[in-house]
N, C-alpha and C. Protein backbone atom coordinates (compact mmCIF):
# COMPACT_ATOMS: atom_id res chain seq x y z
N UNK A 1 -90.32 81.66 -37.65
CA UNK A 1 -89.93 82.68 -36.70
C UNK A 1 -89.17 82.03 -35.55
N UNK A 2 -87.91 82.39 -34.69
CA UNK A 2 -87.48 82.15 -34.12
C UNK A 2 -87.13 83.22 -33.04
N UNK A 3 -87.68 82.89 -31.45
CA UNK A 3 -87.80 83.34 -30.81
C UNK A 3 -86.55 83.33 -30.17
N UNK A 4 -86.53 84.70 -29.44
CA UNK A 4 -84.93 85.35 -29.04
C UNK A 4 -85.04 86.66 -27.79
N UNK A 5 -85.05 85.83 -26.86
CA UNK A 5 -86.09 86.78 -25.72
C UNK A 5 -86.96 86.83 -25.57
N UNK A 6 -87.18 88.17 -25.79
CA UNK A 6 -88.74 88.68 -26.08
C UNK A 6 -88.77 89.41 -27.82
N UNK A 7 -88.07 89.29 -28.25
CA UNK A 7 -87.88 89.62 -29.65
C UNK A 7 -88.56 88.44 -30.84
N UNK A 8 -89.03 88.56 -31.36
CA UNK A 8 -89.29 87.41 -32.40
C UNK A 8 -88.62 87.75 -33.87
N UNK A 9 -87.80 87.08 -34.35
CA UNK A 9 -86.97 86.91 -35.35
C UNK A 9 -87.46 86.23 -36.42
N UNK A 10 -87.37 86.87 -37.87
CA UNK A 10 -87.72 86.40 -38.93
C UNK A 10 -86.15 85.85 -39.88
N UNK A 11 -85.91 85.07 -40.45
CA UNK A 11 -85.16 84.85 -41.51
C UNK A 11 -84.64 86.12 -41.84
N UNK A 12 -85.42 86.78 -42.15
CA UNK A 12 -84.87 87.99 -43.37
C UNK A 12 -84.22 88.90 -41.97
N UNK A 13 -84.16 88.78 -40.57
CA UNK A 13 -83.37 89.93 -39.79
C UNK A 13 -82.18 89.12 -39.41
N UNK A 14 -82.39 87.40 -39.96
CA UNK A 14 -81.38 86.69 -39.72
C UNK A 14 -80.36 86.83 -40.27
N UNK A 15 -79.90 86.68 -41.75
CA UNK A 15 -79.05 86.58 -42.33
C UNK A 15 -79.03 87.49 -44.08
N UNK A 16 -80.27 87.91 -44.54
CA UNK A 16 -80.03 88.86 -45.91
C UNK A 16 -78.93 90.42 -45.20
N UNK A 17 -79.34 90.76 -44.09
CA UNK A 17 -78.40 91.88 -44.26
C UNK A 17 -77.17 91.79 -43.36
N UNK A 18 -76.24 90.72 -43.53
CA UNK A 18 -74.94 90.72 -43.35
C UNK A 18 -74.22 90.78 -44.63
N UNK A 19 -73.28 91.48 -44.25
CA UNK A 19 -72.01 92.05 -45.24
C UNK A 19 -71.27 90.66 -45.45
N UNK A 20 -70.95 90.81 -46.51
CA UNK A 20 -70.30 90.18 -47.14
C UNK A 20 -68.76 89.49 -46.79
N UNK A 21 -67.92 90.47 -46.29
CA UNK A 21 -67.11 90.54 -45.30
C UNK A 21 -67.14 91.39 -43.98
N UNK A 22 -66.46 91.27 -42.91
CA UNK A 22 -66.97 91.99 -42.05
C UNK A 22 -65.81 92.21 -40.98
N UNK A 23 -65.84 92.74 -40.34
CA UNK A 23 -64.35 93.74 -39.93
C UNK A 23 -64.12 92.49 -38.67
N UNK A 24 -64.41 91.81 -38.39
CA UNK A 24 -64.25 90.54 -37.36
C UNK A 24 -63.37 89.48 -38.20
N UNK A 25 -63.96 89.38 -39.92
CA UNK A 25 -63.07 88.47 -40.29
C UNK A 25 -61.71 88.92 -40.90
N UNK A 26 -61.13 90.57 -41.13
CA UNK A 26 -60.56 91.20 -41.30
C UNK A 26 -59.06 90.85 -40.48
N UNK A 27 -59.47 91.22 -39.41
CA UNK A 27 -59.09 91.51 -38.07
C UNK A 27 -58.56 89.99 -37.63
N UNK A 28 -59.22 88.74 -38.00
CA UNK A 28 -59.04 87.47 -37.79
C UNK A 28 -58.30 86.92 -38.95
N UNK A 29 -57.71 87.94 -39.77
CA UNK A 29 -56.86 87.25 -40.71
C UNK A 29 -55.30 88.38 -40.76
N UNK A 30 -55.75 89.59 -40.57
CA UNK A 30 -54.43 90.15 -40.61
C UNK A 30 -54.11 90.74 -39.07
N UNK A 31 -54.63 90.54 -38.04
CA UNK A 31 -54.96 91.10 -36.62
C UNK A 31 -53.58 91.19 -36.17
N UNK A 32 -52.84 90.11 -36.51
CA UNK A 32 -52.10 89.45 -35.64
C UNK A 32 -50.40 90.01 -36.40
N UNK A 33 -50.99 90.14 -37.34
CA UNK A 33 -49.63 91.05 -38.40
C UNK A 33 -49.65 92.50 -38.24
N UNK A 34 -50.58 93.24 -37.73
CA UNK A 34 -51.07 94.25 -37.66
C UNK A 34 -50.56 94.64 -36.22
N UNK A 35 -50.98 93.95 -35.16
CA UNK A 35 -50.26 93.53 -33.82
C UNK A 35 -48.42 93.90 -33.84
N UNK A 36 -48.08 93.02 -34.31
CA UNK A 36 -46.49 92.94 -34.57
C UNK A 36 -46.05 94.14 -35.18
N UNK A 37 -46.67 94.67 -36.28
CA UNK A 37 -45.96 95.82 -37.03
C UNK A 37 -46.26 97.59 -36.27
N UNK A 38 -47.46 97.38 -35.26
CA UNK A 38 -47.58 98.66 -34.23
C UNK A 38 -47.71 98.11 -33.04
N UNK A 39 -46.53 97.58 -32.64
CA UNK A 39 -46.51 96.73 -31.29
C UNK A 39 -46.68 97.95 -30.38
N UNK A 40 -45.84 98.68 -30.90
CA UNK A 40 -45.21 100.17 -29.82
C UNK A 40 -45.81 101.00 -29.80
N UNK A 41 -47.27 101.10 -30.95
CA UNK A 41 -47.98 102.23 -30.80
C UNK A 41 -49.89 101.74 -30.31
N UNK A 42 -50.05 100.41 -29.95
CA UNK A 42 -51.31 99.93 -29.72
C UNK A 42 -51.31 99.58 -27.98
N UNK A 43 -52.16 100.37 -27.96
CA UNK A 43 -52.34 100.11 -26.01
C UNK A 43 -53.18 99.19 -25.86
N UNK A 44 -53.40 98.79 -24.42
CA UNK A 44 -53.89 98.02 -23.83
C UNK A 44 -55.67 97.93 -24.46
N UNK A 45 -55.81 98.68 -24.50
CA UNK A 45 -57.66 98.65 -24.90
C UNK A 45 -57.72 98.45 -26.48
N UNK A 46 -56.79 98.95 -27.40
CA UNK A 46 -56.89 98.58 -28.86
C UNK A 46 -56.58 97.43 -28.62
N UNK A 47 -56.24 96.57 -28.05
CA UNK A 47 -55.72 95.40 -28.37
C UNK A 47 -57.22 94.31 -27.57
N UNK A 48 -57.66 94.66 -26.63
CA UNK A 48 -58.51 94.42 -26.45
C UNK A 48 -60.17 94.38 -27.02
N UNK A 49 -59.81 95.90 -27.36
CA UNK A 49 -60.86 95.55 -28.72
C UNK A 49 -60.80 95.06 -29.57
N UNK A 50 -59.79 94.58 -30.42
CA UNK A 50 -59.53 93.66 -31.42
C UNK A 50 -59.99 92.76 -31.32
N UNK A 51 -59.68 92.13 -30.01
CA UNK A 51 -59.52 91.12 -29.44
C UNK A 51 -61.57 90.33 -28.77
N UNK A 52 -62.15 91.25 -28.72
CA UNK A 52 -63.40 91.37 -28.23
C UNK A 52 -64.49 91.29 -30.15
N UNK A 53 -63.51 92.23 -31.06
CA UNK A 53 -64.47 92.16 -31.86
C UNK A 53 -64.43 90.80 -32.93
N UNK A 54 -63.05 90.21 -32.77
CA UNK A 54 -63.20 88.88 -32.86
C UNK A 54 -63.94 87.77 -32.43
N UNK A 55 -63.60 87.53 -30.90
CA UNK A 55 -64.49 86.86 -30.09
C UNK A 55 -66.20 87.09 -30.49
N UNK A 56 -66.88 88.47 -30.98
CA UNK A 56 -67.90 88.08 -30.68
C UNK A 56 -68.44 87.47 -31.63
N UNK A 57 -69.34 87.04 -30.71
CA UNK A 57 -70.55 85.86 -31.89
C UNK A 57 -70.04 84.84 -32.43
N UNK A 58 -68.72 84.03 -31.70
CA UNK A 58 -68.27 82.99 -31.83
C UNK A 58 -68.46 81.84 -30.84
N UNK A 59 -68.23 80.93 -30.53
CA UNK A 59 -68.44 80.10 -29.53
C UNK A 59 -67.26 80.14 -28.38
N UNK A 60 -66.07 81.06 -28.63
CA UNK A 60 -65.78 81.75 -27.58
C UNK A 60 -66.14 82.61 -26.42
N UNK A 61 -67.42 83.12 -26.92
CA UNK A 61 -68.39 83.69 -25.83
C UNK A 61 -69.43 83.20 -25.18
N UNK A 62 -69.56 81.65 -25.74
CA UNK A 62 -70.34 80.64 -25.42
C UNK A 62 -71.90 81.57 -25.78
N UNK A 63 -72.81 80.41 -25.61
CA UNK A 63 -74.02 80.44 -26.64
C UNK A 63 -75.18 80.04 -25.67
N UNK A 64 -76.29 80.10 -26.62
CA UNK A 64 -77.47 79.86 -25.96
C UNK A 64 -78.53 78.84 -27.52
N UNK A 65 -79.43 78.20 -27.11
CA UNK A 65 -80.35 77.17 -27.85
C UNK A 65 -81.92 78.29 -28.30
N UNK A 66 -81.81 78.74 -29.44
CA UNK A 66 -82.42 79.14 -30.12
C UNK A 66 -83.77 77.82 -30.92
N UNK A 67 -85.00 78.22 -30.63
CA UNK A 67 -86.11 77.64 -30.90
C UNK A 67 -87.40 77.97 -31.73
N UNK A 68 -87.33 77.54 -32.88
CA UNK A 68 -88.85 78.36 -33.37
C UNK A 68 -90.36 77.67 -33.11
N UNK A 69 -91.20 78.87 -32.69
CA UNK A 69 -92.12 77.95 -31.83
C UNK A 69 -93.56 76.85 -33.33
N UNK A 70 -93.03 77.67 -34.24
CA UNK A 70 -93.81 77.19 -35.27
C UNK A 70 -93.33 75.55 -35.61
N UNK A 71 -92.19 75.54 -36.27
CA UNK A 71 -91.94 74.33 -36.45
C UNK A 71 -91.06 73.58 -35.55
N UNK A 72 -90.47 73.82 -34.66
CA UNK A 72 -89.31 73.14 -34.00
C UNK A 72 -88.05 73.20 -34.09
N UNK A 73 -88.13 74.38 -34.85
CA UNK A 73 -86.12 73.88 -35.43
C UNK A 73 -85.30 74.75 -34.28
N UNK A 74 -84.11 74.48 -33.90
CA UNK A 74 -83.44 74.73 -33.08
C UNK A 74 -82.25 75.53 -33.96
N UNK A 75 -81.03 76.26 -33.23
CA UNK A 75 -80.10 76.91 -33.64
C UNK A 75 -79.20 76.99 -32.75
N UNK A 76 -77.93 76.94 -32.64
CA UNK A 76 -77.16 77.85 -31.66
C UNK A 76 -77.17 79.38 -32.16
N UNK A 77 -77.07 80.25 -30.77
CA UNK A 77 -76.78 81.84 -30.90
C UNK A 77 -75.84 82.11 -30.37
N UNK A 78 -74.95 82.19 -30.62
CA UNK A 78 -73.61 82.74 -29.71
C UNK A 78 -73.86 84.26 -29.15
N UNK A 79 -72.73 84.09 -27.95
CA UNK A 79 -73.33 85.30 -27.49
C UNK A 79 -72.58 86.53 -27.76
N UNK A 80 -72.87 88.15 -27.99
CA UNK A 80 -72.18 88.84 -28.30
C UNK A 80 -71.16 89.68 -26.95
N UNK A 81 -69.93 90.43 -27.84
CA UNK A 81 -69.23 90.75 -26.74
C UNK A 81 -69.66 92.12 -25.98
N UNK A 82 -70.29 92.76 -26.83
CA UNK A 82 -70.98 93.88 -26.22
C UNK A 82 -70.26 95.20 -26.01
N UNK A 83 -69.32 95.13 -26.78
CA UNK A 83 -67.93 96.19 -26.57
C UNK A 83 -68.54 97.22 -27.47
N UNK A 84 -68.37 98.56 -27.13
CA UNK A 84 -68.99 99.48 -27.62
C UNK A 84 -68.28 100.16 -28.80
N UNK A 85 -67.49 99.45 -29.37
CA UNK A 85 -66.52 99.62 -30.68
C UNK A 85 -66.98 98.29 -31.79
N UNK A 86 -67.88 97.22 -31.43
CA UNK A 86 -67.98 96.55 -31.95
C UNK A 86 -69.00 96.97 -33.08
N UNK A 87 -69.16 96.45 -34.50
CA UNK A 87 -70.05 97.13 -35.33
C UNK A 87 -71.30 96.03 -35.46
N UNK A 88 -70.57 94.83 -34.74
CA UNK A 88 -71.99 93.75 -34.82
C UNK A 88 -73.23 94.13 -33.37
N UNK A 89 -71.80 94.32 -32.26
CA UNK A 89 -73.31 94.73 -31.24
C UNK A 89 -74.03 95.94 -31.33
N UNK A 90 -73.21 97.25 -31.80
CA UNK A 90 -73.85 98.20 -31.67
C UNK A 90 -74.41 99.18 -33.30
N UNK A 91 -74.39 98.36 -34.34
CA UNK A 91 -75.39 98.42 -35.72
C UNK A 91 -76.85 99.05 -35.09
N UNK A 92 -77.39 97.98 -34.55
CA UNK A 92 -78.69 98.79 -34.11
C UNK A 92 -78.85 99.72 -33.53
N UNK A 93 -77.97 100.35 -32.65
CA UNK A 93 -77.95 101.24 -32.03
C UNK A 93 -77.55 102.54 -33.13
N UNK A 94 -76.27 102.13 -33.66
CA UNK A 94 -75.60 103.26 -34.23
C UNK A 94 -77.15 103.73 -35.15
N UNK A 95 -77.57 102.37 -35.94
CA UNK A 95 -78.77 103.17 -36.99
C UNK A 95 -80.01 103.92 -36.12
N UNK A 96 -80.21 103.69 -35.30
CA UNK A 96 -81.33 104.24 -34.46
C UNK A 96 -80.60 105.52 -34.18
N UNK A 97 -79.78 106.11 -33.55
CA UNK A 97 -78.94 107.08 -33.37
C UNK A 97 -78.76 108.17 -34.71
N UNK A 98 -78.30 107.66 -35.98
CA UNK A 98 -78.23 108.04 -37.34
C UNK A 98 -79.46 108.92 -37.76
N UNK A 99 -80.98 107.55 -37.14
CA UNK A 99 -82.08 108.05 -38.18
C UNK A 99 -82.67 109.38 -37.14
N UNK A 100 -82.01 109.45 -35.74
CA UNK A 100 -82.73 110.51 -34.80
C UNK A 100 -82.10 111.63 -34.97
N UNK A 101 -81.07 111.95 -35.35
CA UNK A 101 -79.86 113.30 -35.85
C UNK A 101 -80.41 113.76 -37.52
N UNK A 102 -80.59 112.49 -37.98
CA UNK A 102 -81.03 113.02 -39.33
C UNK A 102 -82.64 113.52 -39.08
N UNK A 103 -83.39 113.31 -38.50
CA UNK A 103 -84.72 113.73 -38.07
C UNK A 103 -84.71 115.24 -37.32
N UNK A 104 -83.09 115.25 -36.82
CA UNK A 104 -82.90 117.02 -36.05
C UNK A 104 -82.64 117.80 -37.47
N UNK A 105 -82.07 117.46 -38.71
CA UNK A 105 -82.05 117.95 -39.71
C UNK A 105 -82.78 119.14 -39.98
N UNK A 106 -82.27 120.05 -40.40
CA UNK A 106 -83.42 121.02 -41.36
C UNK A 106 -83.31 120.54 -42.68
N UNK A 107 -84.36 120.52 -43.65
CA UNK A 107 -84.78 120.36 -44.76
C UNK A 107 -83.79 120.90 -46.03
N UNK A 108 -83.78 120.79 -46.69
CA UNK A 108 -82.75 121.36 -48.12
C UNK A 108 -83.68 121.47 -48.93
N UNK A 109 -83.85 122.61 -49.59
CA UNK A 109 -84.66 122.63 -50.79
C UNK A 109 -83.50 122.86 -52.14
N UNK A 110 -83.81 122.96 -53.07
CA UNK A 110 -82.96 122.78 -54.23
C UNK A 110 -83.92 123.87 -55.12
N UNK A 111 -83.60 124.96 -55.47
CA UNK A 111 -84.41 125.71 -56.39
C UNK A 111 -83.67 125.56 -57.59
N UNK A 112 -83.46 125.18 -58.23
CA UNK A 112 -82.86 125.65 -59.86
C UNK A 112 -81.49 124.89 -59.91
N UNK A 113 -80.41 125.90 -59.46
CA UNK A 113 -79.41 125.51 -59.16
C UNK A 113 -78.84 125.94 -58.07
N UNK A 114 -79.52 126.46 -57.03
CA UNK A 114 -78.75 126.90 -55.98
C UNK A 114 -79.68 126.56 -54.36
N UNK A 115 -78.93 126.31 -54.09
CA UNK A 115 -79.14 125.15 -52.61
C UNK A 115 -79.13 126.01 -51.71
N UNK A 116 -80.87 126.21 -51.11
CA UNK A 116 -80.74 127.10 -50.22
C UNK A 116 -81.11 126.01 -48.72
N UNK A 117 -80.51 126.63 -47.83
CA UNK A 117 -80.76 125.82 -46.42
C UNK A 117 -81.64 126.91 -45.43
N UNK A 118 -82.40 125.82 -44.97
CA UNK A 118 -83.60 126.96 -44.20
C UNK A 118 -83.49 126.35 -42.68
């Protein structure tokens, strides 16, 4: 376990549920072609967000010394950018948000073949 605030972190919230690719490394490979070809139609804040969802969680945002109190092992954590377009800072949020709208839900029942909503 590796402690992170007041949060305690397991392996499995570490690294099993990151994507495979992820719109930071997207963005860090065609960003800049993408830039050039809507020079005239990207304002000041798209470009900034781009620019933010790159940066985060790189050592561009500089970092902090991650410690687990069990065995000793250390980590760097970089720090995030916190931009509210980003999908790495605000995942937790968006799913917490998701599971409270789907909880305002009314129920669906399914009789036979016809879908009644109550």
């Amino acid at each position: 376990m590796i402690r992170s605030g007041m949060r305690v972190m397991t392996r499995s919230d570490t690294r099993s549920n990151r994507p495979a690719i992820e719109i930071a490394d997207i963005l860090r490979r065609h960003g800049d072609a993408y830039r050039r070809v809507h020079a005239g139609h990207l304002g000041r804040v798209e470009r900034r967000v781009m620019s933010a969802i790159v940066a985060c969680r790189t050592e561009a945002l500089g970092g902090h010394m991650e410690a687990c109190d069990d065995c000793g092992t250390t980590r760097v954590a970089y720090n995030s950018c916190r931009n509210r377009h980003c999908p790495k800072c605000q995942g937790r949020a968006r799913a917490a948000w998701l599971a409270a709208r789907q909880a305002d839900l009314l129920p669906v029942f399914v009789a036979g073949e016809v879908v009644v909503f109550l």
